[in-house]
Protein backbone atom coordinates (compact mmCIF):
# COMPACT_ATOMS: atom_id res chain seq x y z
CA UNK A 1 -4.22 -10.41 6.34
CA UNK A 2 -5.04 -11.88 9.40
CA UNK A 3 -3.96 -11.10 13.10
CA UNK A 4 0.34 -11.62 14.19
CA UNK A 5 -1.29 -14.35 16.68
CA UNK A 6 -3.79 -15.99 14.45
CA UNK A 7 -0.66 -16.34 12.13
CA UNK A 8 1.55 -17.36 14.60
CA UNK A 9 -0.85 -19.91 15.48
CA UNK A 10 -1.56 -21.42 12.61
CA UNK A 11 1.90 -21.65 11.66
CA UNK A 12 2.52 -23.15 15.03
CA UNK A 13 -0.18 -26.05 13.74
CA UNK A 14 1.48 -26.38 10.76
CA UNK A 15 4.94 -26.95 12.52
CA UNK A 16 3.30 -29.70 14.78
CA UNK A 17 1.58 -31.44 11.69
CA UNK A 18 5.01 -31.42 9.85
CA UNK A 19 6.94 -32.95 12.61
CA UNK A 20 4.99 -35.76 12.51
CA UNK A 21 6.31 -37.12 9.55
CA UNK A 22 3.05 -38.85 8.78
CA UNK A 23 1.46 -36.70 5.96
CA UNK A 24 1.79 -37.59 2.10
CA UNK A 25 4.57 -35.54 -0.01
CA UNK A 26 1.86 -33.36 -1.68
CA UNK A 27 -0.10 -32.26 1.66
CA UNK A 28 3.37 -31.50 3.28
CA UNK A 29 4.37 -29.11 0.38
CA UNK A 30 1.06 -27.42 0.72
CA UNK A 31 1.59 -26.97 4.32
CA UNK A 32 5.27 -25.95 3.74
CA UNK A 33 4.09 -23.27 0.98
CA UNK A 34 1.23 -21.87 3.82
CA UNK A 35 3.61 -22.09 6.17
CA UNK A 36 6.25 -19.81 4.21
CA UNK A 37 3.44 -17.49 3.82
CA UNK A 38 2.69 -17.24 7.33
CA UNK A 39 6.34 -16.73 8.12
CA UNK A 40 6.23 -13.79 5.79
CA UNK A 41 2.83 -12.33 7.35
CA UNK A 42 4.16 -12.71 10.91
CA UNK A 43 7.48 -11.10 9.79
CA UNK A 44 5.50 -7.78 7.48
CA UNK A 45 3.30 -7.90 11.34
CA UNK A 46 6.66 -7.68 13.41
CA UNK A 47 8.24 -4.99 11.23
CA UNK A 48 5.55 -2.82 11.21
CA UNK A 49 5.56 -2.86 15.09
CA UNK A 50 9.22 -2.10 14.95
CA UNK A 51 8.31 1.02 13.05
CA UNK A 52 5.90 2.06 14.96
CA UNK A 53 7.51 1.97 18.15
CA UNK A 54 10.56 3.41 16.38
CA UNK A 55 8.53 6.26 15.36
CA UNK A 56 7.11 6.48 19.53
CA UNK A 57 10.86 6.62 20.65
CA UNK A 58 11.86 9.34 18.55
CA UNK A 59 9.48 11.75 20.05
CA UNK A 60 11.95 14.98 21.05
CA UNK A 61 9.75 16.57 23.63
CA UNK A 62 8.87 13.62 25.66
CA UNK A 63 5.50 12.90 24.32
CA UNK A 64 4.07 9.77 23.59
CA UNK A 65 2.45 10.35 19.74
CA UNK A 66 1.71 7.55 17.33
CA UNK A 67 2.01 8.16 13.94
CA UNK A 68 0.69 6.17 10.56
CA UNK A 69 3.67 4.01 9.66
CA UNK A 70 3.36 2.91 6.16
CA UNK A 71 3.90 -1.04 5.44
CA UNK A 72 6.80 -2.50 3.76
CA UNK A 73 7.10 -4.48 1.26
């Protein structure tokens, strides 16, 4: 899986090529398929952020610890 911003920015790319209405049917439902794909990845990225800092705020004794936080799917 590759990086939230090399995601994001391919996605963006995708987005951009989309808008311009110029591509045939078939290369615009490949885009739109990577594209849903990307949303997903960038979504599975933002989650497990949210978990982790979750799992940061929740320390009791005022101690900054990270801990593994499993991915979801």
């Amino acid at each position: 899986m590759a990086s939230f911003e090399e995601s994001l920015k391919r996605l963006e790319k995708i987005v951009e090529q989309m808008e311009r209405g110029d591509l045939p049917l078939e290369d615009s439902i490949k885009l739109f398929e990577e594209g849903t794909r990307l949303s997903a990845e960038c979504k599975d990225h933002l989650e497990q952020a949210e978990g982790k800092v979750q799992i940061l705020m929740k320390q009791r004794d005022g101690s900054v610890k990270a801990e593994p936080f499993p991915p979801q799917k």
